[in-house]
Protein backbone atom coordinates (compact mmCIF):
# COMPACT_ATOMS: atom_id res chain seq x y z
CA UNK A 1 72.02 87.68 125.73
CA UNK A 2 72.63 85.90 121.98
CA UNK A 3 69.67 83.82 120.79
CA UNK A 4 69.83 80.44 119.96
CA UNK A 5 69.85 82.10 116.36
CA UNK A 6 71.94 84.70 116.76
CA UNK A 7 74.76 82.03 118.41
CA UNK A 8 74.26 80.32 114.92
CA UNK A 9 74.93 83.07 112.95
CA UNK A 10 78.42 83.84 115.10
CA UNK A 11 79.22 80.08 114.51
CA UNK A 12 78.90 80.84 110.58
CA UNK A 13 80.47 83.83 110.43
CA UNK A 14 83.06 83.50 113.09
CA UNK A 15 85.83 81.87 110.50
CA UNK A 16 85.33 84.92 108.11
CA UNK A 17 85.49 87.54 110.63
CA UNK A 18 88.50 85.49 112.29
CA UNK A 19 90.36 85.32 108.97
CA UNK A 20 89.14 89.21 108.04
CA UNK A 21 90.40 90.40 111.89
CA UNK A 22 94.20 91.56 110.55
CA UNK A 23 92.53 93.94 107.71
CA UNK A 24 89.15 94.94 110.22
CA UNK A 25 91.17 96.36 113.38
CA UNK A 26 93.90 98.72 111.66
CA UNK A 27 90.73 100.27 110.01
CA UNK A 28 89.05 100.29 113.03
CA UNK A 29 91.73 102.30 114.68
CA UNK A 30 92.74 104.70 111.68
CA UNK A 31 88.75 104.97 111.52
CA UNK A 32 88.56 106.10 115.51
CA UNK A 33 91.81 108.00 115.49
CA UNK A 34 90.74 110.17 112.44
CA UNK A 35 87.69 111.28 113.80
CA UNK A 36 88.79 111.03 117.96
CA UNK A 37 92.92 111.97 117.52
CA UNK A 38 93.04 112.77 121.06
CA UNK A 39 92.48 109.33 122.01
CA UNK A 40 95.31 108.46 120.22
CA UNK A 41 97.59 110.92 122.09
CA UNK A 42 95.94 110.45 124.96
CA UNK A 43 94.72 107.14 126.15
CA UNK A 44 95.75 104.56 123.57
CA UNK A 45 99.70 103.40 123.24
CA UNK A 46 101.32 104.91 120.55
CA UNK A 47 104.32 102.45 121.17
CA UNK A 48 102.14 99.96 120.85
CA UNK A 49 99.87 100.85 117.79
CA UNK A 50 103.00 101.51 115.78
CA UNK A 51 103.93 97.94 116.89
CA UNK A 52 101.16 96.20 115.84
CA UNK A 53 100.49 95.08 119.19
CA UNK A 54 97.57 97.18 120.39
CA UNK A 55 95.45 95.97 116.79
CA UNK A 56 96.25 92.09 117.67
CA UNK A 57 95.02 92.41 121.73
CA UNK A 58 91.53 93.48 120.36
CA UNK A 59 91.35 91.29 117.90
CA UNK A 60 92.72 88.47 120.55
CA UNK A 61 89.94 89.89 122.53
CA UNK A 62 86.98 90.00 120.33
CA UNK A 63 87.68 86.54 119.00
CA UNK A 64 88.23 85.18 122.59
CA UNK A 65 85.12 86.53 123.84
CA UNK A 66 82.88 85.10 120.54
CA UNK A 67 84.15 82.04 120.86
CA UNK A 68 83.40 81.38 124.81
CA UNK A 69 79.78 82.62 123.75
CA UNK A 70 80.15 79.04 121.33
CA UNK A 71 82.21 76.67 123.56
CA UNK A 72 81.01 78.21 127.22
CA UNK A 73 83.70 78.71 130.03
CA UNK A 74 82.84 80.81 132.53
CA UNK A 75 86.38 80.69 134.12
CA UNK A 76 87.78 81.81 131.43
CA UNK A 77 85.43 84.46 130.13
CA UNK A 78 85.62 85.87 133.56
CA UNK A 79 89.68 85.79 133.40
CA UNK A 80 89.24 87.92 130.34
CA UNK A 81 86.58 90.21 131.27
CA UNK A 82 88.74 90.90 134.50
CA UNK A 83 91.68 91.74 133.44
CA UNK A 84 90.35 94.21 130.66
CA UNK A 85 88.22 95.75 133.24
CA UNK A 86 91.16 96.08 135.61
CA UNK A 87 93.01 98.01 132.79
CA UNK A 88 90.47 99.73 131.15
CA UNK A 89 89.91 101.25 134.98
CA UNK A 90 93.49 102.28 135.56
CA UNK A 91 93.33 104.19 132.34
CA UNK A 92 89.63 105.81 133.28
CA UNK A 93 87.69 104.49 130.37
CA UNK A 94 84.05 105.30 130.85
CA UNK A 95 80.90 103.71 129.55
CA UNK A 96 80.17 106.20 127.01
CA UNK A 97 83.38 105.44 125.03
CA UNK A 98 81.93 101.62 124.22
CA UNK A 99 79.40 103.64 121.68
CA UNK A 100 82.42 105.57 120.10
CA UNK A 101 84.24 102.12 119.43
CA UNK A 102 81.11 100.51 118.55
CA UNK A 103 80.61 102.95 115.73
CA UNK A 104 83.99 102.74 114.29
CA UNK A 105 84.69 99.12 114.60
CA UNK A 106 81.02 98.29 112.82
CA UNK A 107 82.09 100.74 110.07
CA UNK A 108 85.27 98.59 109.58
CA UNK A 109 83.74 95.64 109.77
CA UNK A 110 81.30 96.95 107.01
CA UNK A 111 84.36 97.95 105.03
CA UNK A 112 86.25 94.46 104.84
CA UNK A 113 83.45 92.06 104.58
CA UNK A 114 81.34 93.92 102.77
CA UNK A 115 78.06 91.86 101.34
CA UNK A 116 78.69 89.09 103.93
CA UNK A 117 77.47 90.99 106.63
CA UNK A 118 73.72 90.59 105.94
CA UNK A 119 71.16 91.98 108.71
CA UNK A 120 71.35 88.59 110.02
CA UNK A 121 75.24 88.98 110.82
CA UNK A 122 74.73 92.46 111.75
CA UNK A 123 72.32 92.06 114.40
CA UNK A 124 74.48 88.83 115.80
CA UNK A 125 77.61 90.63 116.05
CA UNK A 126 76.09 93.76 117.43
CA UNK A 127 74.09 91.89 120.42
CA UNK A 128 77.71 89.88 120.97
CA UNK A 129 79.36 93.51 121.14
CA UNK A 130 77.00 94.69 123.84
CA UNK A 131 77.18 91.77 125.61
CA UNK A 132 80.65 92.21 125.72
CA UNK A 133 81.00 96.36 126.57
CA UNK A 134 77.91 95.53 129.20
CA UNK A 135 79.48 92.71 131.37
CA UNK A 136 82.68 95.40 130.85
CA UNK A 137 80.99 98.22 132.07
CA UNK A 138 79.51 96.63 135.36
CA UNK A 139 83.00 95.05 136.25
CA UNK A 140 84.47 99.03 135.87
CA UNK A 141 81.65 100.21 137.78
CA UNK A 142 82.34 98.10 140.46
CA UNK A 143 85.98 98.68 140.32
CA UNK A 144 85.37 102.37 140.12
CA UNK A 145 83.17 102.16 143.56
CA UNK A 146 85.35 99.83 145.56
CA UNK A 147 88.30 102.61 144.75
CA UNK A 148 85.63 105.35 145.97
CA UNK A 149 85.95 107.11 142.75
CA UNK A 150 84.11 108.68 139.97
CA UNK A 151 83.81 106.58 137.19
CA UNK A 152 86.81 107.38 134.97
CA UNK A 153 87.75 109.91 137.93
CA UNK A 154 91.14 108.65 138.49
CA UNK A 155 93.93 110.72 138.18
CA UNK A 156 95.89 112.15 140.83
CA UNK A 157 98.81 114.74 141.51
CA UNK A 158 101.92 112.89 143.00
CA UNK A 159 105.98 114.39 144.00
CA UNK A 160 108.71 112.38 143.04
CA UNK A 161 110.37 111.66 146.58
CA UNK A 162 113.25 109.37 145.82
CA UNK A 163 114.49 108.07 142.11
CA UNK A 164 117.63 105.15 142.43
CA UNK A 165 119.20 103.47 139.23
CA UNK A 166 118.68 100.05 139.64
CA UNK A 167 119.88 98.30 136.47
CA UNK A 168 121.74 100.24 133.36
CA UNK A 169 118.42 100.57 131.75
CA UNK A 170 115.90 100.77 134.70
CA UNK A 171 115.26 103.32 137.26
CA UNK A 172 112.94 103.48 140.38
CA UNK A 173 110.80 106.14 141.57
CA UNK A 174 109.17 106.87 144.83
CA UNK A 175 106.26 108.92 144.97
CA UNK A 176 104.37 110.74 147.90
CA UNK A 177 101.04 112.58 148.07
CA UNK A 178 100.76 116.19 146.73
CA UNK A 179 97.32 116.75 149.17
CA UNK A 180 95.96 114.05 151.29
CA UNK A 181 97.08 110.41 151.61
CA UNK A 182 98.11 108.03 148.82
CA UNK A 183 95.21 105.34 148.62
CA UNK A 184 95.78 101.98 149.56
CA UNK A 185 96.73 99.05 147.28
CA UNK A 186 96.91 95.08 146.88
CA UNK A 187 100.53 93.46 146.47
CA UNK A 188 100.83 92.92 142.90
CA UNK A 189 98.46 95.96 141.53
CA UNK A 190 99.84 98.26 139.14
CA UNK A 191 99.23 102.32 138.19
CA UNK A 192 98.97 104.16 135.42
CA UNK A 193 101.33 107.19 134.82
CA UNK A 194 100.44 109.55 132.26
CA UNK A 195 103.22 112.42 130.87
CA UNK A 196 103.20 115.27 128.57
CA UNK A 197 105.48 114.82 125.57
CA UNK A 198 106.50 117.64 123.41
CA UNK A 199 103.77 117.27 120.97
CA UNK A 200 101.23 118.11 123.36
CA UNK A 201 100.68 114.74 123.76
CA UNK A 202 99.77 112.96 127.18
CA UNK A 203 101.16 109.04 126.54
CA UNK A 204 99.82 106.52 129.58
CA UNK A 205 101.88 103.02 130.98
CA UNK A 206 101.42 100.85 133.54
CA UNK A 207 103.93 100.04 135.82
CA UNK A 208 103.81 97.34 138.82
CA UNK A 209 103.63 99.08 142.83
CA UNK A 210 107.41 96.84 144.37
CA UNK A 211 106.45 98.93 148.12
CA UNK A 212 104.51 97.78 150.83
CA UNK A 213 100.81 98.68 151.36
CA UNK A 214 101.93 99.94 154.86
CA UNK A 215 103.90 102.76 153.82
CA UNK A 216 102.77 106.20 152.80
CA UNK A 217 104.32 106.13 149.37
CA UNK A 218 104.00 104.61 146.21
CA UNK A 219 107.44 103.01 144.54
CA UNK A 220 107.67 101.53 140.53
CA UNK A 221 110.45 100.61 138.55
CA UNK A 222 110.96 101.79 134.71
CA UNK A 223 112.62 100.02 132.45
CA UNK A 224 113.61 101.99 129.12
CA UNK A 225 111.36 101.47 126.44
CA UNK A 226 109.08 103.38 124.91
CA UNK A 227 107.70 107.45 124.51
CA UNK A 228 106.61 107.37 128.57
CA UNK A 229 109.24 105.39 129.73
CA UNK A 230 112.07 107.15 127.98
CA UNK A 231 110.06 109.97 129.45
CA UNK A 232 110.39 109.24 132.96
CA UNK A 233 114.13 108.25 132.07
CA UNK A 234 115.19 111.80 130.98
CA UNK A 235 113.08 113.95 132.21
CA UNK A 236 111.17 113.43 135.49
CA UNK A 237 113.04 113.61 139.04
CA UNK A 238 113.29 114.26 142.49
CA UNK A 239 111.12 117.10 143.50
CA UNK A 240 108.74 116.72 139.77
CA UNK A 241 104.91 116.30 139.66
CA UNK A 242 103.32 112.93 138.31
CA UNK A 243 100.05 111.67 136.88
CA UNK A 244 99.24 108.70 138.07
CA UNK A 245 95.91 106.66 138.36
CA UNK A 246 94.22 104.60 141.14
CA UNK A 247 96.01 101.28 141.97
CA UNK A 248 94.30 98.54 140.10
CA UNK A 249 95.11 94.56 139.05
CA UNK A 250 93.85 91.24 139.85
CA UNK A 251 97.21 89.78 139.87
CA UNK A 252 97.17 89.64 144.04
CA UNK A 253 97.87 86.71 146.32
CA UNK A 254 95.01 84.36 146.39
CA UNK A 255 93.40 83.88 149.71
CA UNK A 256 94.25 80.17 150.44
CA UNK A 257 97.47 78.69 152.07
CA UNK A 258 98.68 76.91 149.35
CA UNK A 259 102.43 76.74 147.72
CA UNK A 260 103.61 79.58 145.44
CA UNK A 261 105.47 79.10 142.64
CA UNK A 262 106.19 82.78 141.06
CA UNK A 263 107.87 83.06 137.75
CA UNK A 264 108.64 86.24 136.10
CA UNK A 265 111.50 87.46 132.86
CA UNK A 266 113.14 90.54 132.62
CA UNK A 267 111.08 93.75 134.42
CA UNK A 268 108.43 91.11 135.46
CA UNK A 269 109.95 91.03 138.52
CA UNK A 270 108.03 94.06 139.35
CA UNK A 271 104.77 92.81 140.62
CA UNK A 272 106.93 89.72 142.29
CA UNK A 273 108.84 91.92 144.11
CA UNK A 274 105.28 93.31 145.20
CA UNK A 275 104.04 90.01 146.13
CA UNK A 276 107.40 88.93 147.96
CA UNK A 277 107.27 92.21 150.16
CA UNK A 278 103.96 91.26 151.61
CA UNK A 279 105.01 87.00 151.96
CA UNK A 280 108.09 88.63 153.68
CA UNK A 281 106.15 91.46 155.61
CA UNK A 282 104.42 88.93 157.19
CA UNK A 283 106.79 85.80 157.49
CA UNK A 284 104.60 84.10 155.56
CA UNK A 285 105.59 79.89 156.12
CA UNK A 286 104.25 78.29 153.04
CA UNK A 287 106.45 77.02 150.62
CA UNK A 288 107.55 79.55 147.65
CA UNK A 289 109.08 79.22 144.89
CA UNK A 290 110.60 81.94 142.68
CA UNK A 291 111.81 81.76 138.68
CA UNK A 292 113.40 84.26 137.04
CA UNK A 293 114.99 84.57 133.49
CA UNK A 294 117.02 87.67 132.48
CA UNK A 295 119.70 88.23 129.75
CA UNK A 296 122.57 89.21 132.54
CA UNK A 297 123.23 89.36 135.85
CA UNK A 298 124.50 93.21 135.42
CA UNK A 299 121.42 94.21 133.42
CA UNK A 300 118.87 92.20 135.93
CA UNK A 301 116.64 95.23 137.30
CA UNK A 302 116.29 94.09 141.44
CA UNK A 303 118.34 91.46 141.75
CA UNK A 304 119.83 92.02 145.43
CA UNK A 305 116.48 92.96 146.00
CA UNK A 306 114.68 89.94 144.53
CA UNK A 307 116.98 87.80 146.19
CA UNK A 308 116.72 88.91 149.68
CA UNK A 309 113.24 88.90 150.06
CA UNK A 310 113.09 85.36 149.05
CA UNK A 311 115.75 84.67 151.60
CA UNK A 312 113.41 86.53 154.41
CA UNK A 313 111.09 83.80 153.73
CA UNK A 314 110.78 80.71 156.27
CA UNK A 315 110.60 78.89 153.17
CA UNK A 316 111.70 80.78 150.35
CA UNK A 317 113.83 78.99 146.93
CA UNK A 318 114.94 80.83 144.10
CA UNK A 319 115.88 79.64 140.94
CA UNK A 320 117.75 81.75 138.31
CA UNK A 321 118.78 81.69 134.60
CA UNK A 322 120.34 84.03 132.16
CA UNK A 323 121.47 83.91 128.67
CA UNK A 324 124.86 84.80 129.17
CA UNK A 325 127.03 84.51 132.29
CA UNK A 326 130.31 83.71 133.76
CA UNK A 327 130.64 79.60 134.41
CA UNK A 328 132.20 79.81 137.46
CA UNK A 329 128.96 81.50 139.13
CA UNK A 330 126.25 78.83 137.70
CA UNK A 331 125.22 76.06 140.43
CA UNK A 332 121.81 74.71 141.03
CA UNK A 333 120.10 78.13 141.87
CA UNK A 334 122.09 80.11 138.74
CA UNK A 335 121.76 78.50 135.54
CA UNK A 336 122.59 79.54 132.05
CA UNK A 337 119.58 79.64 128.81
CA UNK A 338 116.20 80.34 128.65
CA UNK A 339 113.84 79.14 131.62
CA UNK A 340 112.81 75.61 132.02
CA UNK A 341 111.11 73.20 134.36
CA UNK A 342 113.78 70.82 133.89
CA UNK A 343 115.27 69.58 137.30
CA UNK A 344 112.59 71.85 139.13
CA UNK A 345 110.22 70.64 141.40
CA UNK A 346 106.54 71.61 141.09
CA UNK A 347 103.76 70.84 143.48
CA UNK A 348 100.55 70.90 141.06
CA UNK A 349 98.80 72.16 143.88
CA UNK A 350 100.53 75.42 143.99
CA UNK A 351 99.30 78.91 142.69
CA UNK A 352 101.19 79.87 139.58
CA UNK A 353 102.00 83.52 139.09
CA UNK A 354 103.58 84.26 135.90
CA UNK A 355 105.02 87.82 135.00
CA UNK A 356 106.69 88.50 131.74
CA UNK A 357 106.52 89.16 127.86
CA UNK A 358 103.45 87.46 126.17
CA UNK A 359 106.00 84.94 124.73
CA UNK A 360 107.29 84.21 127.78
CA UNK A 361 103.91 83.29 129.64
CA UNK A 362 102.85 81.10 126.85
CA UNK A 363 105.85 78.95 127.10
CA UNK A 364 105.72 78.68 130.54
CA UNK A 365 101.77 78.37 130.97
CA UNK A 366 102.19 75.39 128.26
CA UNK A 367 105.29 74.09 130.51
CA UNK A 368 103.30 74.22 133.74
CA UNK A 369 100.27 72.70 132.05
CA UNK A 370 102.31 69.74 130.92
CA UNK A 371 103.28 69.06 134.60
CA UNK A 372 99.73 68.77 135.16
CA UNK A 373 99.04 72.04 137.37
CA UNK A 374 95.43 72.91 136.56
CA UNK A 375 94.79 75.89 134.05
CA UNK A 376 92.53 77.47 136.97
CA UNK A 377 95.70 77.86 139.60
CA UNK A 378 97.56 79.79 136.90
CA UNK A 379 97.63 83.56 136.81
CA UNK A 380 99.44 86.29 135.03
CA UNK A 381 100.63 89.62 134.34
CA UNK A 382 101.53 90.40 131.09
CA UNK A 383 103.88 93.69 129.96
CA UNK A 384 102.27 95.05 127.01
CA UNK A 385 99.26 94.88 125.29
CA UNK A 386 97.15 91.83 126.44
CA UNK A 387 96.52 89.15 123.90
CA UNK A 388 94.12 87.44 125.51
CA UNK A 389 94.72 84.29 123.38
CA UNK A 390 97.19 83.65 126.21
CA UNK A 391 94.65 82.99 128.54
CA UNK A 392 91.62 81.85 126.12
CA UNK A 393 93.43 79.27 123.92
């Protein structure tokens, strides 16, 4: 754990690191990909590093996690230590890989700062680091056991059983076991599919489990965007072999009875859809309440789906909006726009699930916020790279 001096020293140096982070993480990663280029093709995003995205979630990440070691919140520091554990397991990252990013992003650190990182700064950002990959490691550990795997061990062999178009742009695929039986899964948990491109790479996304734990097979839905996604698109159907990890996620239905309120935009739906089937499964009576925001009703990914399972529900209420659709359909339940709480009732003692863009759950975390539902009943799933400022301020 930091020292009283070594908390001092983060507290000094925190604004220049903060202000250096944009120059310090594309040299961390053109650092690590030079010397490891197979982690490049095959564990990190290339999508995503292209984007930009994948360099902002770390440093989202590293300056979250410094400044809960200044201004303590447990909640929230274990909200971000969760859900990087929970992906950092479906992609099998193992403990000796925190030593090969240690190395690299110390050396870019080095780099940009230069004679402001005395031994003094050194040693404080070093023991935060640890702290950090340590806490990280135990939570994947754990994961890792309750899955009965090997650490990093989780890749399995699965047939495409079924694939059904179910937007213009998304398609759905139903898995079965090559040898054995599929493992089981929460509602709301996602896997990892991994797929050889023709570069030799092997590219990895997550994609949200819609089926019910009951059955014997796995189903996802992929939306078209990006090197595995156009992948899966083109190139992978009935009959074809998969990669795909263990189920993990901590976006699952908490354990109380309270009211649900799930909101999700676009191919969020996924994991709602996931959540619905088990409310549904079991005729679940507590009052739920579903949001969704897409661009058009012909392009909305699930939408017979989405709405019958709320219908199934003793008392189920969805709310709809796109950007553009025909007047004569919008009512109460169908509106037109982006999503709002306007003219939408919300108990503050309900669960929030949010699933979506990162621009769409800060709008709508803020939004729920200001009708004064506490920042502790609000969860999320976010599709892309995490930037944890989301959930860390």
């Amino acid at each position: 754990m930091l020292s009283d001096t070594q908390l001092a020293t983060i507290a000094a140096t925190l604004p220049a690191v903060e202000g250096s982070l944009a120059e310090i993480t594309p040299r961390f990663y053109r650092g690590l990909f030079a010397a490891h280029p197979e982690l490049l093709d095959n564990l990190f995003n290339r999508t995503h590093q292209k984007s930009g995205e994948q360099p902002q979630a770390l440093a989202g990440s590293i300056a979250a996690f410094a400044r809960l070691q200044l201004e303590p919140d447990i909640r929230r520091q274990r909200f971000i230590l969760d859900r990087i554990a929970h992906k950092h397991a479906s992609l099998g990252v193992t403990a000796e890989q925190y030593a090969v990013v240690h190395e690299h992003l110390f050396a870019a650190i080095v780099d940009v700062l230069g004679a402001a990182v005395t031994p003094e700064a050194a040693d404080a950002w070093d023991q935060l680091y640890w702290d950090m990959a340590d806490l990280l490691i135990a939570s994947e550990a754990q994961l890792y056991a309750d899955a009965a795997v090997d650490p990093g061990h989780v890749w399995r062999e699965v047939r495409v059983a079924e694939r059904v178009q179910v937007s213009p742009d998304t398609i759905a695929l139903t898995v079965e076991a090559v040898e054995g039986a599929l493992p089981g899964f929460r509602p709301g948990q996602y896997i990892s599919v991994q797929v050889p491109l023709l570069d030799g790479a092997r590219q990895i996304r997550q994609y949200s489990l819609t089926g019910s734990p009951a059955e014997s097979r796995w189903r996802f839905s992929v939306k078209l965007a990006g090197e595995v996604s156009a992948h899966l698109h083109e190139q992978v159907f009935e009959g074809d072999l998969l990669d795909v990890s263990t189920p993990f996620g901590d976006l699952v239905l908490p354990d109380d009875d309270a009211p649900l309120l799930l909101a999700s935009a676009g191919i969020g739906c996924t994991p709602v859809i996931g959540l619905l089937t088990a409310l549904s499964e079991r005729r679940d009576p507590r009052p739920v309440t579903v949001l969704h925001a897409d661009r058009s009703r012909d392009r909305q990914p699930h939408r017979g789906m989405l709405a019958a399972l709320v219908d199934s529900l003793p008392s189920g209420r969805l709310i709809q909006w796109y950007e553009s659709t025909s007047p004569h359909v919008v009512s109460d339940a169908i509106r037109v726009g982006q999503m709002t709480l306007d003219d939408v009732d919300v108990d503050r003692d309900s669960h929030v699930m949010l699933c979506g863009p990162t621009g769409f759950l800060s709008s709508m975390r803020e939004a729920f916020i200001n009708r004064e539902v506490d920042e502790s009943r609000i969860h999320y799933e976010t599709f892309g790279p995490e930037l944890l400022r989301t959930g860390a301020r």
